[in-house]
N, C-alpha and C. Protein backbone atom coordinates (compact mmCIF):
# COMPACT_ATOMS: atom_id res chain seq x y z
N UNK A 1 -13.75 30.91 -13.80
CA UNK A 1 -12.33 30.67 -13.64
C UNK A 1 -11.62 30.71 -14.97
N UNK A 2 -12.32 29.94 -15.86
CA UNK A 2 -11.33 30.01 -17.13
C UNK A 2 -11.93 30.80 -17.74
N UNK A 3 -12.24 32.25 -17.62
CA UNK A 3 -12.61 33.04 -17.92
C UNK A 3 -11.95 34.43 -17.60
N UNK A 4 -10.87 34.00 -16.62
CA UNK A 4 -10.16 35.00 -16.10
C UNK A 4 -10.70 36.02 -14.87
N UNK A 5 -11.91 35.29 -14.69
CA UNK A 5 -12.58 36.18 -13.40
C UNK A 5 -12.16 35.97 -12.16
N UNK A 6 -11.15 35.01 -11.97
CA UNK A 6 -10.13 34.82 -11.02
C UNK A 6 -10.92 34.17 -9.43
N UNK A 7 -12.18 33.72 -9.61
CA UNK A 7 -13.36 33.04 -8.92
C UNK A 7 -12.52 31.70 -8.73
N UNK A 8 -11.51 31.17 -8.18
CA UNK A 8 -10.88 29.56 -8.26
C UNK A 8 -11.23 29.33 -7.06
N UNK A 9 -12.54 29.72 -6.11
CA UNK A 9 -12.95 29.76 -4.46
C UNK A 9 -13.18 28.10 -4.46
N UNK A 10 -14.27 27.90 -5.13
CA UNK A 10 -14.63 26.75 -5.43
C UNK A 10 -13.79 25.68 -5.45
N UNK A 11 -12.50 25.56 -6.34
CA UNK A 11 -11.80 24.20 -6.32
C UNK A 11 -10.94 24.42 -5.07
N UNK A 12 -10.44 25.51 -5.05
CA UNK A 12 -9.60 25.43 -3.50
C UNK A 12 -10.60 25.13 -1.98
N UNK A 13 -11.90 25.64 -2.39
CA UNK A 13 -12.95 24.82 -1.11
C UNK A 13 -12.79 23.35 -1.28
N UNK A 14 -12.99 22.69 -2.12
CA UNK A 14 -13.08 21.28 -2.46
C UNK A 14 -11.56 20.72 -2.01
N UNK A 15 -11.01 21.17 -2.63
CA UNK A 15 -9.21 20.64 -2.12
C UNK A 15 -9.44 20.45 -0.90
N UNK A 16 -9.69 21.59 -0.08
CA UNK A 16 -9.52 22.01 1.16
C UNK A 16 -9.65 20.51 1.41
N UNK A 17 -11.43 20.31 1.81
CA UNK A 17 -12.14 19.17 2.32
C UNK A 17 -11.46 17.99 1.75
N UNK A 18 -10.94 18.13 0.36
CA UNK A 18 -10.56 15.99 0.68
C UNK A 18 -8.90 15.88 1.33
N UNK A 19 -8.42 17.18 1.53
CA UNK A 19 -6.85 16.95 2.21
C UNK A 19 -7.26 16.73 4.04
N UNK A 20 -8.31 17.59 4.34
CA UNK A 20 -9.11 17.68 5.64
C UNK A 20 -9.45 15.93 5.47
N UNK A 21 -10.25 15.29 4.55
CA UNK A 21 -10.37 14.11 4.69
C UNK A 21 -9.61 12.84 4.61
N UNK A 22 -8.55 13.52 3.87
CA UNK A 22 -7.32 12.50 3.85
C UNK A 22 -6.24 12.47 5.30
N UNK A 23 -6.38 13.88 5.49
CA UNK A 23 -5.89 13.86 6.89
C UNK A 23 -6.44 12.91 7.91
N UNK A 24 -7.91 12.83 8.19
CA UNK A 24 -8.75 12.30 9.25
C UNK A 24 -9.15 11.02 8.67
N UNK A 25 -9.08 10.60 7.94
CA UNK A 25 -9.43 9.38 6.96
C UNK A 25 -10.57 8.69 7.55
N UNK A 26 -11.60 9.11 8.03
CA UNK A 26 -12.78 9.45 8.21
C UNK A 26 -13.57 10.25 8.45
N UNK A 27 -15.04 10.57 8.28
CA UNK A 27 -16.29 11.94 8.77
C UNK A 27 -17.46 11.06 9.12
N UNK A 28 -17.97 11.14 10.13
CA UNK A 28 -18.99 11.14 9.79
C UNK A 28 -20.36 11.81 9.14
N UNK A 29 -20.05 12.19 8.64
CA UNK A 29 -20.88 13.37 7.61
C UNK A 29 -21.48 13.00 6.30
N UNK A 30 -22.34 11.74 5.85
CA UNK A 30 -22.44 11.64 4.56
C UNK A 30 -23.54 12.64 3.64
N UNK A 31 -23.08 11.96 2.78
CA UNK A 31 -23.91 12.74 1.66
C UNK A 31 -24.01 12.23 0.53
N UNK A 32 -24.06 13.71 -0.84
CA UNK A 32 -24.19 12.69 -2.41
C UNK A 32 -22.57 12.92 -2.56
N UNK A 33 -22.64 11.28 -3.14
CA UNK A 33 -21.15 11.24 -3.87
C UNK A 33 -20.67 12.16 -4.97
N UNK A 34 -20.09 12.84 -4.38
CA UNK A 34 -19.60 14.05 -4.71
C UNK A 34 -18.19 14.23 -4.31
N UNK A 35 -17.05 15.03 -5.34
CA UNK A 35 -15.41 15.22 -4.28
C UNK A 35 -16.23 15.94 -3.23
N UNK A 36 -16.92 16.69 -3.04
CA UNK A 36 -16.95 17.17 -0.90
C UNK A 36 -17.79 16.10 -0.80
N UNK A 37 -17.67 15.24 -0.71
CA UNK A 37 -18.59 14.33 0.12
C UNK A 37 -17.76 14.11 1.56
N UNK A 38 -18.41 14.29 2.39
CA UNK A 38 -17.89 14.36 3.79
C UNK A 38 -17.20 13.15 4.60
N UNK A 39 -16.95 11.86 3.71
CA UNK A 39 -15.95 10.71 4.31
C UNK A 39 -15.28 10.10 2.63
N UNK A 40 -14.24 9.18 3.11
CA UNK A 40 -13.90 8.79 2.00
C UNK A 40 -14.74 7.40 2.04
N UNK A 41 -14.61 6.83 0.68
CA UNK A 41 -15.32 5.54 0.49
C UNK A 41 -16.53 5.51 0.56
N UNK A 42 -17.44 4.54 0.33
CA UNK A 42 -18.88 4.25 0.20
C UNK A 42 -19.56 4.81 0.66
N UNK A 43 -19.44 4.52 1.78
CA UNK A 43 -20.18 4.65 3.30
C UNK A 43 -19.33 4.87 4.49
N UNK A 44 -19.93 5.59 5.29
CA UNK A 44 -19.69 6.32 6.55
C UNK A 44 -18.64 5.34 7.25
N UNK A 45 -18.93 4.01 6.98
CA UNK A 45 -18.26 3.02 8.07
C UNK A 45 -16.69 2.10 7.03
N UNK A 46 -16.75 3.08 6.14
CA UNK A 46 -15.59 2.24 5.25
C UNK A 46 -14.50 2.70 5.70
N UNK A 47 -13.75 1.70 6.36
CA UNK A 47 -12.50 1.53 6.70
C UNK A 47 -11.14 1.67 6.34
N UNK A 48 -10.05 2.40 6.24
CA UNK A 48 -8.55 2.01 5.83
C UNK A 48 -8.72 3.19 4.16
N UNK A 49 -9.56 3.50 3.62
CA UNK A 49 -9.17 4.83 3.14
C UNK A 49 -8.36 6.02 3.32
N UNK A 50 -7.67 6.19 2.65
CA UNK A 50 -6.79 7.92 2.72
C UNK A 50 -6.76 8.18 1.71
N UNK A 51 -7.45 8.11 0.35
CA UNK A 51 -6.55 9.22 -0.75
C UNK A 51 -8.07 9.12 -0.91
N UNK A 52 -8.38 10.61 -1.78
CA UNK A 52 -9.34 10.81 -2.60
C UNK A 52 -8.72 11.44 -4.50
N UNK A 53 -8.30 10.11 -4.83
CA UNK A 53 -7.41 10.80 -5.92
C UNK A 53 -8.10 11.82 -6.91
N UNK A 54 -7.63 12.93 -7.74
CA UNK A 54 -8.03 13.82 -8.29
C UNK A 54 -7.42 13.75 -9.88
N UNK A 55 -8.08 14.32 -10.39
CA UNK A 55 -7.37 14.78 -12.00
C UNK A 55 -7.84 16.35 -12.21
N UNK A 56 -6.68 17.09 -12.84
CA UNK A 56 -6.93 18.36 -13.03
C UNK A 56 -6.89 18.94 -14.63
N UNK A 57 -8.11 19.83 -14.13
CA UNK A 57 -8.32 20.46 -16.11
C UNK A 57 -7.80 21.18 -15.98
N UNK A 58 -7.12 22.08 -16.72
CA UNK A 58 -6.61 23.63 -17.22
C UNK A 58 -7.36 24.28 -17.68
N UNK A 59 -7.32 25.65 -18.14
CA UNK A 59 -7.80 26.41 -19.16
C UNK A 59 -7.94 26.35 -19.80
N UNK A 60 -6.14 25.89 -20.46
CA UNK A 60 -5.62 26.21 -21.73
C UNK A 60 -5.28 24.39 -22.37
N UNK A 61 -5.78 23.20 -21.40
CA UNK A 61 -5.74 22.18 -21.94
C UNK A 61 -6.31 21.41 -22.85
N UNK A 62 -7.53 21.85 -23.37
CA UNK A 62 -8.26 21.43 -24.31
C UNK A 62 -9.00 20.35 -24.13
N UNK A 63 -9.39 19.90 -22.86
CA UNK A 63 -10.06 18.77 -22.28
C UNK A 63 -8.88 17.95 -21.83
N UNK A 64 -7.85 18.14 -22.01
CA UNK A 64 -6.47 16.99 -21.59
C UNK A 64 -6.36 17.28 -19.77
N UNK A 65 -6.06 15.94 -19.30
CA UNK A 65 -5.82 16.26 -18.03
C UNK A 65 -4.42 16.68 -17.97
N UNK A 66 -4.36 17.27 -17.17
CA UNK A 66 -2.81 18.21 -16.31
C UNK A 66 -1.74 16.85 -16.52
N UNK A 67 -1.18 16.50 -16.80
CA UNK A 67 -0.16 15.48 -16.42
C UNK A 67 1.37 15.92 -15.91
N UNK A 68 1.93 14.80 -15.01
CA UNK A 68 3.46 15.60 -14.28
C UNK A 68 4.17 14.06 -14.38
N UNK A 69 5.80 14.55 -14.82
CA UNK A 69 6.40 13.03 -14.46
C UNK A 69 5.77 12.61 -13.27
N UNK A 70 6.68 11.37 -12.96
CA UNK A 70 6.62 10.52 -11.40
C UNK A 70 7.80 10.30 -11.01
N UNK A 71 8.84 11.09 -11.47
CA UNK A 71 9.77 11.24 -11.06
C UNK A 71 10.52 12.62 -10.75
N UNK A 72 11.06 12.78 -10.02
CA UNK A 72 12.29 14.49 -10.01
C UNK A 72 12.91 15.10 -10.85
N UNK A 73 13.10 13.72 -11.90
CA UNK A 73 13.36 14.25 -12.81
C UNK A 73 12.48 15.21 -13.99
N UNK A 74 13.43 16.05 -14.75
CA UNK A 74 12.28 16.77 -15.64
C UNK A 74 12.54 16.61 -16.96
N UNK A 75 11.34 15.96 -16.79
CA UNK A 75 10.92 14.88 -17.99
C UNK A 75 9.76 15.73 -18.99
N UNK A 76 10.07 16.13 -20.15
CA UNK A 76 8.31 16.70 -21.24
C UNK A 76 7.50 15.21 -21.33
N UNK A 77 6.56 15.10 -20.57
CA UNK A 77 5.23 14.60 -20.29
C UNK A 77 4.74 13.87 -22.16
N UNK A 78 5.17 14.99 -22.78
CA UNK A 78 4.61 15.02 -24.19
C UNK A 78 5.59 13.96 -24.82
N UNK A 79 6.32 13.72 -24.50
CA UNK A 79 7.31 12.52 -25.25
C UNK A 79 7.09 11.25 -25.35
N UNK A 80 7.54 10.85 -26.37
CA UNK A 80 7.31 9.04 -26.62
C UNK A 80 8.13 8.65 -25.44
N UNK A 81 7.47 7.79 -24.60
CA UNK A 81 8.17 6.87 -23.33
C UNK A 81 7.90 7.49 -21.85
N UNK A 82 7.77 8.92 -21.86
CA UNK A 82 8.26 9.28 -20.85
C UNK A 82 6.73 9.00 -19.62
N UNK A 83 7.58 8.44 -18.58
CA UNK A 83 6.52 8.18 -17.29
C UNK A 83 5.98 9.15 -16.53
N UNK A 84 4.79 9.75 -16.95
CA UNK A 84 4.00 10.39 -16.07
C UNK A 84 2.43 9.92 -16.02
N UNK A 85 2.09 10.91 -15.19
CA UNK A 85 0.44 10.52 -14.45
C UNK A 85 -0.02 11.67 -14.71
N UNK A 86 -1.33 11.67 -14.82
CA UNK A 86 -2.35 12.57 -14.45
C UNK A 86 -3.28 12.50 -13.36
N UNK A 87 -2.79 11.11 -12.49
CA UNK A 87 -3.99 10.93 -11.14
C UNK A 87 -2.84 12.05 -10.00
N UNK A 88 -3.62 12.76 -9.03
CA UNK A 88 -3.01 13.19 -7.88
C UNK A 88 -3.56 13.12 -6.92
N UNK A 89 -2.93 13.32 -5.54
CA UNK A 89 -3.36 13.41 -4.06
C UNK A 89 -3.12 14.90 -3.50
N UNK A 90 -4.00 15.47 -3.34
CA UNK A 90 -4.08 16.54 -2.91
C UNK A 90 -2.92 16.33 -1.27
N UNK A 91 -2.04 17.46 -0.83
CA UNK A 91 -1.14 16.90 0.22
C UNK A 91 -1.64 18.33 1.45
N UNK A 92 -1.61 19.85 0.89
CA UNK A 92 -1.77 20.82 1.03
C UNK A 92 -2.72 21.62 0.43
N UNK A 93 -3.53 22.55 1.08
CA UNK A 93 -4.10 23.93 0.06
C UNK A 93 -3.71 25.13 0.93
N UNK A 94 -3.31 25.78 0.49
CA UNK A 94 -3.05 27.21 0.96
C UNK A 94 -3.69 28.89 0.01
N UNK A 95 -4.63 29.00 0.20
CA UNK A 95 -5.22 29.76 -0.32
C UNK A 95 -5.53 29.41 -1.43
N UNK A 96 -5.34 29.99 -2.41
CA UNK A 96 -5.43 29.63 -4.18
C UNK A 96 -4.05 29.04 -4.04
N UNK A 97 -3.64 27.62 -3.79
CA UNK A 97 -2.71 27.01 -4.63
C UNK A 97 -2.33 26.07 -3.57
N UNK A 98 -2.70 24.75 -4.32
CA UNK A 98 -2.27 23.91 -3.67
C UNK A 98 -1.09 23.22 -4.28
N UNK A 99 -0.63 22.23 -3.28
CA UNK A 99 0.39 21.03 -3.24
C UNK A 99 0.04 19.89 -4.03
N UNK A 100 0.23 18.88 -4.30
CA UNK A 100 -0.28 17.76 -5.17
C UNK A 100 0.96 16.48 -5.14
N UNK A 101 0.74 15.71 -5.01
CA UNK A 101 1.64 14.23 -5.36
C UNK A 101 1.05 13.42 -6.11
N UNK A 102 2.36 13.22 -6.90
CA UNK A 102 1.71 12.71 -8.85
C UNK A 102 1.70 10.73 -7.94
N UNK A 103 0.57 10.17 -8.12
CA UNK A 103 0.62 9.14 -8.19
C UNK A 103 0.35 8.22 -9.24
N UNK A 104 1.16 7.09 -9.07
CA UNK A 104 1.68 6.56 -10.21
C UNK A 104 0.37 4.99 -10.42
N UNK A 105 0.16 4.47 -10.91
CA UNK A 105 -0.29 3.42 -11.38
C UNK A 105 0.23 2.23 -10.94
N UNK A 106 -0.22 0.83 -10.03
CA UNK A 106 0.59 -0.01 -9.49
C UNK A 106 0.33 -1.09 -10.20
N UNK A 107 1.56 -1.37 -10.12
CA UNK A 107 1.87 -2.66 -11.52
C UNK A 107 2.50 -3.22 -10.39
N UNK A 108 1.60 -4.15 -9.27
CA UNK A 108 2.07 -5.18 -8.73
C UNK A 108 0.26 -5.55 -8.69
N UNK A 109 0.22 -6.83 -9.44
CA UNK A 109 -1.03 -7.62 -9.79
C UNK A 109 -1.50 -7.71 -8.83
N UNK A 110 -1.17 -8.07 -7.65
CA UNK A 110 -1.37 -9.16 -6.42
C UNK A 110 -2.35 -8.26 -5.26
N UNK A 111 -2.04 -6.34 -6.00
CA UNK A 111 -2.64 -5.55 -4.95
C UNK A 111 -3.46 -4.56 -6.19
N UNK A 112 -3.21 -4.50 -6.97
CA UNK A 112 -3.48 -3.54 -8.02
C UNK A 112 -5.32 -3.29 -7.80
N UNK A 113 -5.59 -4.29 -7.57
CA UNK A 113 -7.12 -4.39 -7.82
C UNK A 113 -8.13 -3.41 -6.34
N UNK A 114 -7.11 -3.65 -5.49
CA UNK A 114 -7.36 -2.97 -4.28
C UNK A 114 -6.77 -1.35 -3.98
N UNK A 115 -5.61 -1.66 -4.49
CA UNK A 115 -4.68 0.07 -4.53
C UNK A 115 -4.09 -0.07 -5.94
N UNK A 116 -4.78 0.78 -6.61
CA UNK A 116 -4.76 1.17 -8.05
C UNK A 116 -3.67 1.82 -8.09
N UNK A 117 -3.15 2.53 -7.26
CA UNK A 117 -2.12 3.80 -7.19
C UNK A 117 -1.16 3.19 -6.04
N UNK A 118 0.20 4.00 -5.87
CA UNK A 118 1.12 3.94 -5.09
C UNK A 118 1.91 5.78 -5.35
N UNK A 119 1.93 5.71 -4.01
CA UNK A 119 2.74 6.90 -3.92
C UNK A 119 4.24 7.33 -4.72
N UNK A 120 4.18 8.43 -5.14
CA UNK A 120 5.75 8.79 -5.73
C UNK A 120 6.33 10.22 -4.83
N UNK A 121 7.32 10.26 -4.72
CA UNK A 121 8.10 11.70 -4.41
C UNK A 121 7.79 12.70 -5.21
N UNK A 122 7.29 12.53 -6.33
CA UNK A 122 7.22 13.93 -7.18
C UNK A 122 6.00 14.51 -6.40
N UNK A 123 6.07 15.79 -6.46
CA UNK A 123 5.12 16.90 -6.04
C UNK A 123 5.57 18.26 -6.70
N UNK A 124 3.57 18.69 -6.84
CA UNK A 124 3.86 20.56 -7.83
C UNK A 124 3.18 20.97 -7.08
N UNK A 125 3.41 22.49 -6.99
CA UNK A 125 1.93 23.45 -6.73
C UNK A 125 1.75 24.10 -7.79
N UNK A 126 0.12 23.99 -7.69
CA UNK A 126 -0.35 24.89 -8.85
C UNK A 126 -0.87 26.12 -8.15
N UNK A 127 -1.40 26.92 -9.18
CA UNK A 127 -2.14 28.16 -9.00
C UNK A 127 -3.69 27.67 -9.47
N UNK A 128 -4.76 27.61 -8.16
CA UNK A 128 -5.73 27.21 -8.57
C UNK A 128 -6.35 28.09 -9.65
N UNK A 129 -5.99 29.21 -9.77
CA UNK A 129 -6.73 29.92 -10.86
C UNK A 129 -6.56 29.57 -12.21
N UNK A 130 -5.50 28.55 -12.59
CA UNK A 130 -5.13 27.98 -13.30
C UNK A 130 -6.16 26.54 -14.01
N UNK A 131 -6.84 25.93 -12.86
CA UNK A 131 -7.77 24.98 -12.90
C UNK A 131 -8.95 25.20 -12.97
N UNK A 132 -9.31 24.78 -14.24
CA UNK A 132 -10.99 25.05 -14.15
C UNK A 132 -11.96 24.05 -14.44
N UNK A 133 -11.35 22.37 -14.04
CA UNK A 133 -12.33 21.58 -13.58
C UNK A 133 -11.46 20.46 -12.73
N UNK A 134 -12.17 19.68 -11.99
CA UNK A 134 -11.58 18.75 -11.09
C UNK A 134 -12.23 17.23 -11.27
N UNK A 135 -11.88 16.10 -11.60
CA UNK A 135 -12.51 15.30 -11.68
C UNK A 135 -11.46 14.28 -10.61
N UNK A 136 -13.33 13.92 -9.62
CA UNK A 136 -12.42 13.22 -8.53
C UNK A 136 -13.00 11.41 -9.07
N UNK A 137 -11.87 10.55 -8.63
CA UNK A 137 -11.78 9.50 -8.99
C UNK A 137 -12.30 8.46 -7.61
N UNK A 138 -12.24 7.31 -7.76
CA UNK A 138 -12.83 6.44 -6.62
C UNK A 138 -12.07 6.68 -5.18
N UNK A 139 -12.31 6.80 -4.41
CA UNK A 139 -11.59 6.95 -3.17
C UNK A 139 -10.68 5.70 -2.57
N UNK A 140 -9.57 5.66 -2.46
CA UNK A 140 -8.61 4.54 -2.19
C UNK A 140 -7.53 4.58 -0.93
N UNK A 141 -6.81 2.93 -0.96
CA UNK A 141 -5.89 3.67 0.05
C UNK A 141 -4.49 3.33 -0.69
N UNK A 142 -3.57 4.34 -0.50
CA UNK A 142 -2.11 4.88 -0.81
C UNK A 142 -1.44 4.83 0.15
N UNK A 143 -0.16 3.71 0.10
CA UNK A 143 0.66 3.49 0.90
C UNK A 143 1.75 4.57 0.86
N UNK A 144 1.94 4.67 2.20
CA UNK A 144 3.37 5.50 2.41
C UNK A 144 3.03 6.82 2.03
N UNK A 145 2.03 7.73 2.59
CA UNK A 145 1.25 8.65 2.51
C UNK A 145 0.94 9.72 3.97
């Protein structure tokens, strides 16, 4: 992929399956913990999951994850102050290029420990040929999703 051989089959297979799993927010299908692992959470019988959050490499990022405001507004990511994320929720894949919603970090103590993340309105599509690694994060649940 970051080679320009235009092979991005792979991360758009993987998308596929955790939007398929976020959709159904269960499988019974386990396996090794892996992003295709065939349910979200631990085990087969874990309950109240929907996100399998993601982080995305580039090509041309230099090991930096992809980052996007968390807001509509358009904000350079690269600036002193400005609020963005690099965690996402896969929403869509459509061939090479999916959908994504930037989720944000929850700074309410009382739940934080349980839902790390909370949903935002911002959303990109990329060009998976663009991505040439995926690092998936603990599987959680995201309100208002």
């Amino acid at each position: 992929m970051c080679n320009n051989s235009n092979d991005s089959s792979c991360i758009a297979e993987i998308l596929t399956v955790i939007n398929i799993l976020q959709c159904n927010a269960q499988c019974p299908d386990p396996c090794l913990d892996t992003c295709d692992r065939g349910f979200l959470g631990n085990t087969v019988s874990t309950m109240g999951l929907n996100t399998r959050p993601v982080m995305l490499y580039t090509c041309a990022g230099n090991g930096t994850p992809w980052s996007m405001p968390t807001t509509k507004e358009n904000i350079d990511c690269a600036s002193v102050g400005a609020t963005c994320s690099s965690v996402f929720r896969v929403e869509k894949v459509d061939g090479n290029c999916a959908t994504f919603r930037v989720l944000a970090a929850n700074s309410d103590s009382t739940t934080s420990g349980t839902m790390p993340y909370v949903a935002t309105n911002s959303f990109f599509t990329m060009n998976l040929d663009c991505v040439c690694a995926l690092k998936c994060l603990n599987d959680t649940t995201v309100e208002g999703v």
